[in-house]
C-alpha atoms as a PDB file:
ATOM      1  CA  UNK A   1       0.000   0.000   0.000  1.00  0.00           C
ATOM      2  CA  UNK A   2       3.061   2.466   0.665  1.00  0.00           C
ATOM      3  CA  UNK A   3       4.639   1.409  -2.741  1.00  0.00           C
ATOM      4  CA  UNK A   4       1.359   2.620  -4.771  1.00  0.00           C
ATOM      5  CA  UNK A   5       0.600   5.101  -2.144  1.00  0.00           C
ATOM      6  CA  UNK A   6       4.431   6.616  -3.352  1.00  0.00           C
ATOM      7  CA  UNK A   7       4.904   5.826  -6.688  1.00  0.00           C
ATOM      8  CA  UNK A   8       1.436   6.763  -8.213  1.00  0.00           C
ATOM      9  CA  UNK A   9      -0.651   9.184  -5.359  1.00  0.00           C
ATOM     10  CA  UNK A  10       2.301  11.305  -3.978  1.00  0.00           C
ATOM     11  CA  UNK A  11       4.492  11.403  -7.074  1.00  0.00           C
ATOM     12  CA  UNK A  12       2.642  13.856  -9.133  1.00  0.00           C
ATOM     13  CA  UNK A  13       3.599  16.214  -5.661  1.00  0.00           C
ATOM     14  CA  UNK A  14       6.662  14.674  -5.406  1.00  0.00           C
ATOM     15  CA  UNK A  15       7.669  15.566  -8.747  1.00  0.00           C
ATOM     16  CA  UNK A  16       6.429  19.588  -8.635  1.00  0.00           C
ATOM     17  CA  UNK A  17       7.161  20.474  -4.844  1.00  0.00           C
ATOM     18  CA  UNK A  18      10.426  18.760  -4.522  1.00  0.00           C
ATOM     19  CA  UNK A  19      11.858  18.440  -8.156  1.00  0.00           C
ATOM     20  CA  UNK A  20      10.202  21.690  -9.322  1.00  0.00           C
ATOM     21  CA  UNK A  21       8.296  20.217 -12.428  1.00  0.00           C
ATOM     22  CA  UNK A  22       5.289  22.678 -13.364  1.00  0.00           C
ATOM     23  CA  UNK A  23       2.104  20.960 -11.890  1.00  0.00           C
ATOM     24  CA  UNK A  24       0.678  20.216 -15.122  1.00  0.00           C
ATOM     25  CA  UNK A  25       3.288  18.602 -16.611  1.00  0.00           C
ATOM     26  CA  UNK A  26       3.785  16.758 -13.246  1.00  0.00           C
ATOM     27  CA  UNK A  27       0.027  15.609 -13.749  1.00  0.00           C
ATOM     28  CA  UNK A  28       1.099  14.334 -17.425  1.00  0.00           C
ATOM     29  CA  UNK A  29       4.209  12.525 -16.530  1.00  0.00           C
ATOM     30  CA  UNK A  30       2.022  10.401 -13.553  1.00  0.00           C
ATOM     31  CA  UNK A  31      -0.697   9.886 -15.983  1.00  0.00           C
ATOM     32  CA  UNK A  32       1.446   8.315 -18.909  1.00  0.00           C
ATOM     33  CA  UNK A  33       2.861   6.304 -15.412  1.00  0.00           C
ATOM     34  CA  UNK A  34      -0.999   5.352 -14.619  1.00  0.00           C
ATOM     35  CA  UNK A  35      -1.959   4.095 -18.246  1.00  0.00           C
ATOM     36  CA  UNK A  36       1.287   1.724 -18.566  1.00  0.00           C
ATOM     37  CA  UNK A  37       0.205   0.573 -15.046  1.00  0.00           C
ATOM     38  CA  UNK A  38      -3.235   0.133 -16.031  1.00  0.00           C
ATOM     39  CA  UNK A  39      -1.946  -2.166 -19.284  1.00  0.00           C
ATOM     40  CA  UNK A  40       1.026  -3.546 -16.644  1.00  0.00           C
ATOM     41  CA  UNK A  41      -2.050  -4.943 -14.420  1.00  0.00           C
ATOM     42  CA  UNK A  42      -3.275  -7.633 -17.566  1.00  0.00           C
ATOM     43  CA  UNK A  43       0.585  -8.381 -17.829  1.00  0.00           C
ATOM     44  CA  UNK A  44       0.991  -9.082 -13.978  1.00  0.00           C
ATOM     45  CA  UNK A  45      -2.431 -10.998 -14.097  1.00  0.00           C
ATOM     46  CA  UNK A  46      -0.965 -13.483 -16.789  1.00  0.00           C
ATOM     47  CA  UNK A  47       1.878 -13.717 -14.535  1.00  0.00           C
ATOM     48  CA  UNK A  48      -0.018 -14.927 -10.980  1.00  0.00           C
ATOM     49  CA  UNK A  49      -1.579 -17.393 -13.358  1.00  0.00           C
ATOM     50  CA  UNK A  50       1.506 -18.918 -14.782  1.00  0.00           C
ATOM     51  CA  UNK A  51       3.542 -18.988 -11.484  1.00  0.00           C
ATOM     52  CA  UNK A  52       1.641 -18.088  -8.431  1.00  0.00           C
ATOM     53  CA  UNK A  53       0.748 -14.486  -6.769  1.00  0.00           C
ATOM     54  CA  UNK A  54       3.079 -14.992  -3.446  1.00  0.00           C
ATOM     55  CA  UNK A  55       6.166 -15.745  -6.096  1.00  0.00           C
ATOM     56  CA  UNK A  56       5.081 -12.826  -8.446  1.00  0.00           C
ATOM     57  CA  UNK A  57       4.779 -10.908  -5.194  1.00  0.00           C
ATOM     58  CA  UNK A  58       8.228 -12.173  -3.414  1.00  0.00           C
ATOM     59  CA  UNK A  59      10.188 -11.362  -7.159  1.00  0.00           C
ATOM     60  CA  UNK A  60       8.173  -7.847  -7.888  1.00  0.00           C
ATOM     61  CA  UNK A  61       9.234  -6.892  -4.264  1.00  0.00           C
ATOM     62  CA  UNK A  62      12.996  -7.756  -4.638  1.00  0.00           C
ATOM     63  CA  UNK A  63      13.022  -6.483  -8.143  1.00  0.00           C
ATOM     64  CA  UNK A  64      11.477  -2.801  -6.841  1.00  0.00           C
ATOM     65  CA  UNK A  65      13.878  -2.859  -3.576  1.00  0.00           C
ATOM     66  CA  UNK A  66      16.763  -3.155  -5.989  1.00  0.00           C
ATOM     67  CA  UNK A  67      15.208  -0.450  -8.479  1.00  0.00           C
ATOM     68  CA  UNK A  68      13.979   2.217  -5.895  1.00  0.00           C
ATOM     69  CA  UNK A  69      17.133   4.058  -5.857  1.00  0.00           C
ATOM     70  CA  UNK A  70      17.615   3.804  -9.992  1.00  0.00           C
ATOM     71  CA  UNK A  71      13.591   4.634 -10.439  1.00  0.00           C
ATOM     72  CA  UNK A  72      13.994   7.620  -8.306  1.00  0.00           C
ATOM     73  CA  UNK A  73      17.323   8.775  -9.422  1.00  0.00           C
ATOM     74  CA  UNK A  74      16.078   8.940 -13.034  1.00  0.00           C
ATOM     75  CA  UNK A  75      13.171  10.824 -11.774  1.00  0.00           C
ATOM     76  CA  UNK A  76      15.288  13.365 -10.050  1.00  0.00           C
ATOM     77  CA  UNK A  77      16.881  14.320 -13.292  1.00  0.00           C
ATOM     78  CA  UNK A  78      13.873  16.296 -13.807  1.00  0.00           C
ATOM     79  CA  UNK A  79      14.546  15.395 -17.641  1.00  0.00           C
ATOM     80  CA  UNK A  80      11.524  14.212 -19.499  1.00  0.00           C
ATOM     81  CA  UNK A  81      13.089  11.458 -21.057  1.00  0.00           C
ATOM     82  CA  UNK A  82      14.094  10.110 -17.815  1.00  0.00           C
ATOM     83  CA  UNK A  83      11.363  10.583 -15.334  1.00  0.00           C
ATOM     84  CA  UNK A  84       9.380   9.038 -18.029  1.00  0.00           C
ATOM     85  CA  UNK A  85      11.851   5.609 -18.013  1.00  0.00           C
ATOM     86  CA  UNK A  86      11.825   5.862 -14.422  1.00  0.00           C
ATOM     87  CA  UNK A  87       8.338   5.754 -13.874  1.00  0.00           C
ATOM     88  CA  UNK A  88       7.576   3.121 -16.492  1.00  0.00           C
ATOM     89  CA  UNK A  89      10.030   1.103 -14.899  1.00  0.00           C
ATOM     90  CA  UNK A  90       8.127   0.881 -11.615  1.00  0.00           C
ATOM     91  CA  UNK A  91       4.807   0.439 -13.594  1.00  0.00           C
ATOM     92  CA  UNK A  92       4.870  -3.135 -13.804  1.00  0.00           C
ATOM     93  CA  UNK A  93       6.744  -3.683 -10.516  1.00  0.00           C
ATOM     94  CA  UNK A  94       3.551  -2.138  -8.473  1.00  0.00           C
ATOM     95  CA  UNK A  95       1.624  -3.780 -10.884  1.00  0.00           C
ATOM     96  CA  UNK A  96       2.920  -7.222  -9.912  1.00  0.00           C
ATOM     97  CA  UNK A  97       2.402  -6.517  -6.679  1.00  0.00           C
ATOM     98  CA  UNK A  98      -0.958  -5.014  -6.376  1.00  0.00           C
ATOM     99  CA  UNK A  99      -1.791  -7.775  -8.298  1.00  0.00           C
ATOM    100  CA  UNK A 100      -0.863 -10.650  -6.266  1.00  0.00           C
ATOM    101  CA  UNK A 101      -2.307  -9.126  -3.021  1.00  0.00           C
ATOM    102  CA  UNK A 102      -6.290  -9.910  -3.735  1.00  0.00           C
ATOM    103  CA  UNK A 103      -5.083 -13.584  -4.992  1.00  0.00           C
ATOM    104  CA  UNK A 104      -2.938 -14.238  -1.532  1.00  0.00           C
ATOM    105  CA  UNK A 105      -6.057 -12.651   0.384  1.00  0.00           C
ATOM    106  CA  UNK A 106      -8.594 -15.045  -1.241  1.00  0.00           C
ATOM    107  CA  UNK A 107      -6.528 -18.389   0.312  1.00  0.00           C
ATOM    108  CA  UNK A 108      -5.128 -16.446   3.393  1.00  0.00           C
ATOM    109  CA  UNK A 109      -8.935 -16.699   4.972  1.00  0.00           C
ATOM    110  CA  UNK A 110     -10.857 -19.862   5.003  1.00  0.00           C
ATOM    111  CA  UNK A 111     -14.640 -19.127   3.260  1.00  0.00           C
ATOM    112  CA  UNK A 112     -16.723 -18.217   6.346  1.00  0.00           C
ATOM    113  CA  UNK A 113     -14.969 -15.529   7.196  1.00  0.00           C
ATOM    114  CA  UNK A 114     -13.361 -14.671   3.768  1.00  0.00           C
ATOM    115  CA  UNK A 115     -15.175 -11.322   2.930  1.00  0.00           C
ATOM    116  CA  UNK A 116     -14.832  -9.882   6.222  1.00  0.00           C
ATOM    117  CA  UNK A 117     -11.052 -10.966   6.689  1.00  0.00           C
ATOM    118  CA  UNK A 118     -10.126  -9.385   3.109  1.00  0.00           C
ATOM    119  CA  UNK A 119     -12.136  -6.598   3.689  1.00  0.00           C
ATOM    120  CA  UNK A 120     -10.440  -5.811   7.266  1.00  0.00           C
ATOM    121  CA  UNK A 121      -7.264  -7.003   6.544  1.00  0.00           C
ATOM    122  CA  UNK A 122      -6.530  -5.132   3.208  1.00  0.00           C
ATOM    123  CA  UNK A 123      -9.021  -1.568   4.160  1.00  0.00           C
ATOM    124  CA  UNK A 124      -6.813  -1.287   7.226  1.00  0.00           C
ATOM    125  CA  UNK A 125      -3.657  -1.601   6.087  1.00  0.00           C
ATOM    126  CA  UNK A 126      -4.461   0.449   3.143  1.00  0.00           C
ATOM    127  CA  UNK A 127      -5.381   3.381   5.234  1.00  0.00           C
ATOM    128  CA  UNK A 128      -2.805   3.024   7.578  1.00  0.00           C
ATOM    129  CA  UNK A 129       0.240   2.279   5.131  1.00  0.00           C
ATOM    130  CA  UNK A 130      -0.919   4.399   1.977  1.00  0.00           C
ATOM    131  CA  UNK A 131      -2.904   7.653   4.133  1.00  0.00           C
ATOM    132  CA  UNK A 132       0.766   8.001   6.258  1.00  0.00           C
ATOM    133  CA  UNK A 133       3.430   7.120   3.843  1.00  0.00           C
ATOM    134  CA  UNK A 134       3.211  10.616   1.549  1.00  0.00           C
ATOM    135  CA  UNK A 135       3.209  12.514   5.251  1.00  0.00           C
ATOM    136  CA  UNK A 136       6.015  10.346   6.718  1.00  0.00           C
ATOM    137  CA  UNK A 137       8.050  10.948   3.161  1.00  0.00           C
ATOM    138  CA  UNK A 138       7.230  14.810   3.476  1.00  0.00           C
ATOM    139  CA  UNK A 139       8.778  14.609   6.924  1.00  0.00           C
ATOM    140  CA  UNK A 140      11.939  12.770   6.168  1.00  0.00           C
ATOM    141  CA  UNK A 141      12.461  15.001   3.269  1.00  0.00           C
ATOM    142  CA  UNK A 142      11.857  17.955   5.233  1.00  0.00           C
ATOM    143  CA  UNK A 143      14.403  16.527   8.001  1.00  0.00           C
ATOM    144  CA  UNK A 144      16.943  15.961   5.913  1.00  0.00           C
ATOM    145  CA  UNK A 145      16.751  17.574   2.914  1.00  0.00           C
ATOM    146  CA  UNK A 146      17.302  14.548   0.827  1.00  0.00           C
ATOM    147  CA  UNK A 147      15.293  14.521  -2.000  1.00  0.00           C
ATOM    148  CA  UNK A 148      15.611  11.129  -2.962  1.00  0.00           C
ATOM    149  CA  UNK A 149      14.257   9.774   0.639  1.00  0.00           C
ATOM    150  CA  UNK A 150      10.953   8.085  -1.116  1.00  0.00           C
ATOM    151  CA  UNK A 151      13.377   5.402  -2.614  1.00  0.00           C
ATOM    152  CA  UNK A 152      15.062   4.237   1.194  1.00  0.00           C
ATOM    153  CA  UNK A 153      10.947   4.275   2.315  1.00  0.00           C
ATOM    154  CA  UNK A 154      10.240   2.074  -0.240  1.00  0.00           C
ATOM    155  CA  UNK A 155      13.146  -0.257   0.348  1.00  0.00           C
ATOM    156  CA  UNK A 156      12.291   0.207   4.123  1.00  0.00           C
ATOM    157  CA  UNK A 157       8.861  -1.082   3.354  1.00  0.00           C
ATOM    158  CA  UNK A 158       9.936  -3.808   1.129  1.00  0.00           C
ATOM    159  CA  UNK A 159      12.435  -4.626   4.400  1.00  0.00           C
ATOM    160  CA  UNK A 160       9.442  -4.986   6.777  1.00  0.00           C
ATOM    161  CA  UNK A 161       7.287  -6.831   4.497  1.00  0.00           C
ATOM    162  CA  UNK A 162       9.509  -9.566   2.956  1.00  0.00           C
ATOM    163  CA  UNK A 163       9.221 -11.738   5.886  1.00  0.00           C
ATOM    164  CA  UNK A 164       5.553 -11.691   5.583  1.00  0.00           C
ATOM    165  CA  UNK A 165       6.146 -12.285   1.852  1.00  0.00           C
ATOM    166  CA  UNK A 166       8.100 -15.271   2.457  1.00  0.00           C
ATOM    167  CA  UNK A 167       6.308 -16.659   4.658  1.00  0.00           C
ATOM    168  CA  UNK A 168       2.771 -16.345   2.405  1.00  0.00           C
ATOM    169  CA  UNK A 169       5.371 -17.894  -0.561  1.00  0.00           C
ATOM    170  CA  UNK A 170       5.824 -21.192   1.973  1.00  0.00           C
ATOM    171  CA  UNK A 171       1.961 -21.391   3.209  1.00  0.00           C
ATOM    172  CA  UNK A 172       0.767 -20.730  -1.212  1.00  0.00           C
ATOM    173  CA  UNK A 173       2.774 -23.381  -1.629  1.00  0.00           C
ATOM    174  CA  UNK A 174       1.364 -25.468   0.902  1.00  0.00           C
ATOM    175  CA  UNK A 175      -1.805 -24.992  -0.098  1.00  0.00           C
ATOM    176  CA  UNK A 176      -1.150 -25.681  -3.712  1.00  0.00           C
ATOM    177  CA  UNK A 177       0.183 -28.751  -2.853  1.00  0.00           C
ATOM    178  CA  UNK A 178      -3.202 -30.168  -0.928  1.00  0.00           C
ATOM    179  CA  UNK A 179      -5.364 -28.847  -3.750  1.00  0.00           C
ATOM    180  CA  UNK A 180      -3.193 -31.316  -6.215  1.00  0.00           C
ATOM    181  CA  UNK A 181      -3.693 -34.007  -3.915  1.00  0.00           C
ATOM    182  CA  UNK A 182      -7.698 -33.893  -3.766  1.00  0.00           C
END
């Protein structure tokens, strides 16, 4: 929820208050970003069906720990040209990973208490992660004046949630194993 929260909500702020990109181009950059995520989402979607959403999910959030820094140093540029690669490279990385998350929900809870534990589960940690990530990004920068602090959040957050990750990538496969059997 902090990745997208970052990379698609924030960055069109990001981009004009910190890297002093007029608004409206700001807005156009973030919406090219948007659409290739939008097409990204179909992509990732094949993806959880050939392998399975906690390894789409484990690999997208290695792949965007290692790219934060690159993503957001290309964006920094404040060239055209590269914000635009930077952003379409973390397209189908928060793709990948938005996409896995409803999948891993769906066998996390068992069916009588499915709806309520996705609905919980994924409404609380999107408010909590997503609704304080911008402000707690706006603060570091503030702090320290490094501009680039939304990459070492997102690798932070990446940090904290790979165990989880891992351990959802050991129960998937679990349960993919009993299904076979029956």
């Amino acid at each position: 929820a902090s990745i997208t929260s970052i990379m698609s909500l924030f960055m069109v702020t990001y981009m004009s208050r910190y890297l002093s990109i007029r608004p409206s181009n700001a807005l156009w950059l973030n919406s090219i970003s948007i659409c290739t995520y939008s097409f990204c989402c179909l992509v990732s979607g094949r993806l959880i069906d050939l392998f399975n959403p906690a390894k789409v999910l484990k690999v997208a959030s290695i792949a965007i720990f290692i790219l934060a820094y690159p993503i957001f140093e290309l964006i920094s540029t404040r060239e055209t040209l590269f914000i635009i690669l930077g952003l379409l490279l973390s397209a189908p990385l928060l793709a990948c990973i938005m996409g896995s998350i409803p999948m891993l929900l769906i066998e996390l809870f068992p069916v009588q208490v499915r709806y309520s534990g996705i609905a919980f589960s994924y409404n609380s940690g999107f408010s909590l992660l997503a609704g304080t990530s911008p402000m707690l990004v706006v603060f570091f920068i503030s702090a320290t004046g490094i501009k680039i602090i939304p990459a070492f959040f997102i690798m932070l957050m990446v940090l904290c949630a790979l165990p989880v990750i891992i351990f959802l990538n050991k129960r998937f496969i679990k349960f993919e194993n009993i299904k076979r059997r029956h």
